[in-house]
N, C-alpha and C. Protein backbone atom coordinates (compact mmCIF):
# COMPACT_ATOMS: atom_id res chain seq x y z
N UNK A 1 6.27 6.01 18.15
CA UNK A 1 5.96 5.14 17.04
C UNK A 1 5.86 5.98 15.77
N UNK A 2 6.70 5.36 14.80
CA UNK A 2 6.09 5.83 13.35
C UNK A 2 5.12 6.55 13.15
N UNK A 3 4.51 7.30 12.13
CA UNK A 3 3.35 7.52 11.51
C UNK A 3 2.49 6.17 10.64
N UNK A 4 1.37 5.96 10.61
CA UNK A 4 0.27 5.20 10.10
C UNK A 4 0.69 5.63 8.11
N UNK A 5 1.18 4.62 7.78
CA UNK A 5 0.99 5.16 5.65
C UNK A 5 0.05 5.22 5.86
N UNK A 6 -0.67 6.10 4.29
CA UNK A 6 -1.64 6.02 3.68
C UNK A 6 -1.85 5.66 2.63
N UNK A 7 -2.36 4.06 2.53
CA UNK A 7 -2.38 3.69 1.44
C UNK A 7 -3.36 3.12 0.84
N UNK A 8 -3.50 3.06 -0.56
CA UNK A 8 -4.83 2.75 -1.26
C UNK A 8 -4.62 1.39 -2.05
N UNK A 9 -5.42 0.67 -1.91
CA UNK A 9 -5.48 -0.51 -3.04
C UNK A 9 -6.55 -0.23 -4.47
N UNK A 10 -6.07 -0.21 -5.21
CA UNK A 10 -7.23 -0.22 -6.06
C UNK A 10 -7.03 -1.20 -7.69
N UNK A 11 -7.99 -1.56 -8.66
CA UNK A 11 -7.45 -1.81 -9.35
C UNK A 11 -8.10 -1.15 -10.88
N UNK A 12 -7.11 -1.52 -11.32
CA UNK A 12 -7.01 -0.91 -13.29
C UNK A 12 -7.06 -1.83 -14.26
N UNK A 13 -7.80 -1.21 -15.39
CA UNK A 13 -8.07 -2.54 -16.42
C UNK A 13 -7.71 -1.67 -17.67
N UNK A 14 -5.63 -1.63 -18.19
CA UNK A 14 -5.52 -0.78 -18.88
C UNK A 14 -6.46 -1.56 -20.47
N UNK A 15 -6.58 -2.50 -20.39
CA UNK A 15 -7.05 -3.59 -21.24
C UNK A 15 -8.17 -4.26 -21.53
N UNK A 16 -9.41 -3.94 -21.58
CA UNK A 16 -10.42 -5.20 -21.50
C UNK A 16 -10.48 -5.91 -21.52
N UNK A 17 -10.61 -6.94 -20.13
CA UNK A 17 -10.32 -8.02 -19.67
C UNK A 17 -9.25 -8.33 -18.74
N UNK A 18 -8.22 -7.30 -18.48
CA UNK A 18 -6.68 -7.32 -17.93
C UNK A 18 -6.90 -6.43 -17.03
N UNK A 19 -6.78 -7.21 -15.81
CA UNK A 19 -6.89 -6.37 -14.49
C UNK A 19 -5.48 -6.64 -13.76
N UNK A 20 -5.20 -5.29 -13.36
CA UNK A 20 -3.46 -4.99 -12.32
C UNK A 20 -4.44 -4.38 -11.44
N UNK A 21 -4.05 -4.96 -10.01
CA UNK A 21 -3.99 -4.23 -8.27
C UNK A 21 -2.87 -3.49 -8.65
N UNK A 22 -3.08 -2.29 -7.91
CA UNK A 22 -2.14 -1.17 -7.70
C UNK A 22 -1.91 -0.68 -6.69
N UNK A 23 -0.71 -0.25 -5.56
CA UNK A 23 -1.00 0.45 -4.31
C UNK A 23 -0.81 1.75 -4.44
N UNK A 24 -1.49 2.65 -4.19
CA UNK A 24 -0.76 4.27 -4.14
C UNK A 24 -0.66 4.60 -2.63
N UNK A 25 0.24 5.66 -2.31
CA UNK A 25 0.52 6.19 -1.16
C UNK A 25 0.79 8.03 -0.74
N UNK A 26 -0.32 8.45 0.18
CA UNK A 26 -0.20 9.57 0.16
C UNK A 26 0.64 10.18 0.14
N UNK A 27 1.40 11.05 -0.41
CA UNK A 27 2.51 12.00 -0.03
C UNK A 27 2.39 12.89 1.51
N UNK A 28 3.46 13.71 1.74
CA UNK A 28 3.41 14.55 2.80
C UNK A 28 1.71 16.00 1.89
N UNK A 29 1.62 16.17 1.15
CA UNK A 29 0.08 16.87 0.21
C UNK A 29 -0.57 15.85 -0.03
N UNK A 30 -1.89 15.85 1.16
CA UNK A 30 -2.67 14.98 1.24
C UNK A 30 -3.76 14.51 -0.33
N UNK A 31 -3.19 15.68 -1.18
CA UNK A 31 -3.90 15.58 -2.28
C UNK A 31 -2.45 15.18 -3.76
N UNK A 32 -1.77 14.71 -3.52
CA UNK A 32 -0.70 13.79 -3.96
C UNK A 32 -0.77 12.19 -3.69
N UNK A 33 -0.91 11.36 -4.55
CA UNK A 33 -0.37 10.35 -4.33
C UNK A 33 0.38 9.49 -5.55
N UNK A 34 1.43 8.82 -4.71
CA UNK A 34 2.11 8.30 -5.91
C UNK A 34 2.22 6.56 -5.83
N UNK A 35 2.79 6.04 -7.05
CA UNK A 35 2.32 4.29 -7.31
C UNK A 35 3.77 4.08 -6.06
N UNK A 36 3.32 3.31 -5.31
CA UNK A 36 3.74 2.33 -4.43
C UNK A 36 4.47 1.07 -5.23
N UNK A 37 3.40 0.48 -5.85
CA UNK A 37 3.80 -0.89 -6.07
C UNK A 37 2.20 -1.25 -6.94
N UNK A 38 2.53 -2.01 -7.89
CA UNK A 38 1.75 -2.67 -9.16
C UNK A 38 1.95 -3.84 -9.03
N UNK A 39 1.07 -4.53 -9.88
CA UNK A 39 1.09 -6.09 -10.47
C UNK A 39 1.66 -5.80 -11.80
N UNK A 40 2.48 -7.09 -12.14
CA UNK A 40 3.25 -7.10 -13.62
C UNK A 40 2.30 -7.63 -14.32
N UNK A 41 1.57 -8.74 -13.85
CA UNK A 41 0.69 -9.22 -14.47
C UNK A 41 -0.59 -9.28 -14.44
N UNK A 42 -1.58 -9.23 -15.16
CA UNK A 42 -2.41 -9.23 -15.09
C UNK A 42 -3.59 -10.57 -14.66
N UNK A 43 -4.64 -9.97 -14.14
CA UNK A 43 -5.76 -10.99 -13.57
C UNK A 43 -6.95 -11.15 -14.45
N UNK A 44 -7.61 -12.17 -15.16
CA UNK A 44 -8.69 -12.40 -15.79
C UNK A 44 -9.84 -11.65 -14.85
N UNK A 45 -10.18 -11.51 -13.85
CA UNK A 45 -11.21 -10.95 -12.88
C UNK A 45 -10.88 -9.85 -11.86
N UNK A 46 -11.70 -8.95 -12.50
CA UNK A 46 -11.31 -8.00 -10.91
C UNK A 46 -10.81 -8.46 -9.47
N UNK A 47 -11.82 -9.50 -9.14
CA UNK A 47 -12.07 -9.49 -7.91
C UNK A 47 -10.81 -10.16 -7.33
N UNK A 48 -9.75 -11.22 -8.56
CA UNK A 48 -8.43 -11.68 -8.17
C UNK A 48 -7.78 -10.74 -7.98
N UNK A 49 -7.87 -9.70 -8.89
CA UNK A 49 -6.92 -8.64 -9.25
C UNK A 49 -6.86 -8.19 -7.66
N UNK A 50 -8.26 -7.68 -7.02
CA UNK A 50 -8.44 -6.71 -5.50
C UNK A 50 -7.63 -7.40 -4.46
N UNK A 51 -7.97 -9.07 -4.78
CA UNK A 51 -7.75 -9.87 -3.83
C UNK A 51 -5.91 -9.79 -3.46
N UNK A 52 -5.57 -10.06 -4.81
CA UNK A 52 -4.07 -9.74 -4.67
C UNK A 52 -3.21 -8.47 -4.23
N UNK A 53 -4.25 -7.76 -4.62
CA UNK A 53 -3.32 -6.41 -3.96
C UNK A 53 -4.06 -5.67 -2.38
N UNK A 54 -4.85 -6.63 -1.99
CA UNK A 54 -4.99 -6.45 -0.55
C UNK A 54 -4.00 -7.08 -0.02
N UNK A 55 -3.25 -8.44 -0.67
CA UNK A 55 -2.30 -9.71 -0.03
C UNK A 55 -1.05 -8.66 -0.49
N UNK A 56 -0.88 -7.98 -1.43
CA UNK A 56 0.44 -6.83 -1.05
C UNK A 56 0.02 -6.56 0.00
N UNK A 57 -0.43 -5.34 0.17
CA UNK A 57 -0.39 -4.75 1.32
C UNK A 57 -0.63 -5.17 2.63
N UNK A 58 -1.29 -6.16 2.57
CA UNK A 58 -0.63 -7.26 3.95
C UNK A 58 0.81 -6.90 4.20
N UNK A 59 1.51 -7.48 2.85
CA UNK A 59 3.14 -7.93 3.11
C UNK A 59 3.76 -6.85 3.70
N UNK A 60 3.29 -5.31 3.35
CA UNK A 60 3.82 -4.50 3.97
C UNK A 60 3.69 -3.91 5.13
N UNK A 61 2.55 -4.67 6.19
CA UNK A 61 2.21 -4.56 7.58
C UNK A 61 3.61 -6.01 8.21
N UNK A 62 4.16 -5.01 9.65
CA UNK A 62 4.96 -6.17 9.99
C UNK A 62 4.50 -6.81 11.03
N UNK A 63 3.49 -6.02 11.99
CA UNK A 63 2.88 -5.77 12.92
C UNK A 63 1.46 -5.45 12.92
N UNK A 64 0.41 -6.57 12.38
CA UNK A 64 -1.20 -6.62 12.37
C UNK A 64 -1.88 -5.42 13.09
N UNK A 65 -1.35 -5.15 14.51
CA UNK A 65 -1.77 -4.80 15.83
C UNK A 65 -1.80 -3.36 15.59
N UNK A 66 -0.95 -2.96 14.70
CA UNK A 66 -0.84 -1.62 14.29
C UNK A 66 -0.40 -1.10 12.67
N UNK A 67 -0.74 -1.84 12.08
CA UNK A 67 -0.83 -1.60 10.58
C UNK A 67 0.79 -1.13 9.69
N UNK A 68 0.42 -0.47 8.75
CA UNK A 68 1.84 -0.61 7.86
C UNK A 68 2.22 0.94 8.36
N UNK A 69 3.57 0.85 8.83
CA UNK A 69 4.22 2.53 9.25
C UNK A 69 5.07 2.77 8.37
N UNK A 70 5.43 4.20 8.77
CA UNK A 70 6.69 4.98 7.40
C UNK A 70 7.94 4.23 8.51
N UNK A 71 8.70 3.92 8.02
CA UNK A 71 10.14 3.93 8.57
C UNK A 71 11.02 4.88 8.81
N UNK A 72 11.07 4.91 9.89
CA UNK A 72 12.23 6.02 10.55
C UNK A 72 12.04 6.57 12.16
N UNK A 73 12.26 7.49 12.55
CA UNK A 73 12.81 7.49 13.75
C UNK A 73 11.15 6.95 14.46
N UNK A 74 11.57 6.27 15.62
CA UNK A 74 10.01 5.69 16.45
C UNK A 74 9.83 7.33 17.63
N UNK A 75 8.75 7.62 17.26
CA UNK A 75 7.87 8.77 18.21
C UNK A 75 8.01 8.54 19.35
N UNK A 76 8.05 7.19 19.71
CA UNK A 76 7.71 7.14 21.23
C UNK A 76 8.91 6.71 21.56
N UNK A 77 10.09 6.66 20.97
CA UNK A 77 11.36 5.73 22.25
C UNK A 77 11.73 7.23 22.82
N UNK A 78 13.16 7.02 24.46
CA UNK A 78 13.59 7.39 24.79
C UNK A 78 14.19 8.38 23.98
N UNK A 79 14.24 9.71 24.69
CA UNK A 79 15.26 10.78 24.06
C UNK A 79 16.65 10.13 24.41
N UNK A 80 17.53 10.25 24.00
CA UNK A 80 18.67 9.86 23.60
C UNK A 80 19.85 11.33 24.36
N UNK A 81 20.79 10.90 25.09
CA UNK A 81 21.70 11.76 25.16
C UNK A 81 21.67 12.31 26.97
């Protein structure tokens, strides 16, 4: 199986009053991370703002049972050949 992302929800208020959810995602330097994915628009309330960018990162789990993975070769299938 894949590796587990690491990813963060958080949100930003470049604006007073204007809140964007943001996702970042660890790099391979656990002390790197870069923007995933933003809101274009903004939320009157934090707490919409959090709410929505927990409902991203839902979208990017395909599989509840085991959370959102990197794509590419699966760890656990058959060696091949």
């Amino acid at each position: 199986m894949s590796h587990l992302r690491h990813i963060s929800v958080f949100v930003d208020e470049p604006d007073p009053g204007h809140f964007h959810w943001v996702l970042h995602e660890s790099t391979e330097d656990a002390t790197v991370w870069t923007e995933a994915e933003a809101s274009v628009e903004s939320y009157p309330m934090w707490i919409d703002a959090f709410d929505a960018g927990n409902a991203a990162l839902l979208r990017l789990v395909a599989d509840e049972r085991i959370g959102p993975r990197a794509p590419g070769e699966d760890e656990d299938a058959a060696p091949v050949g």
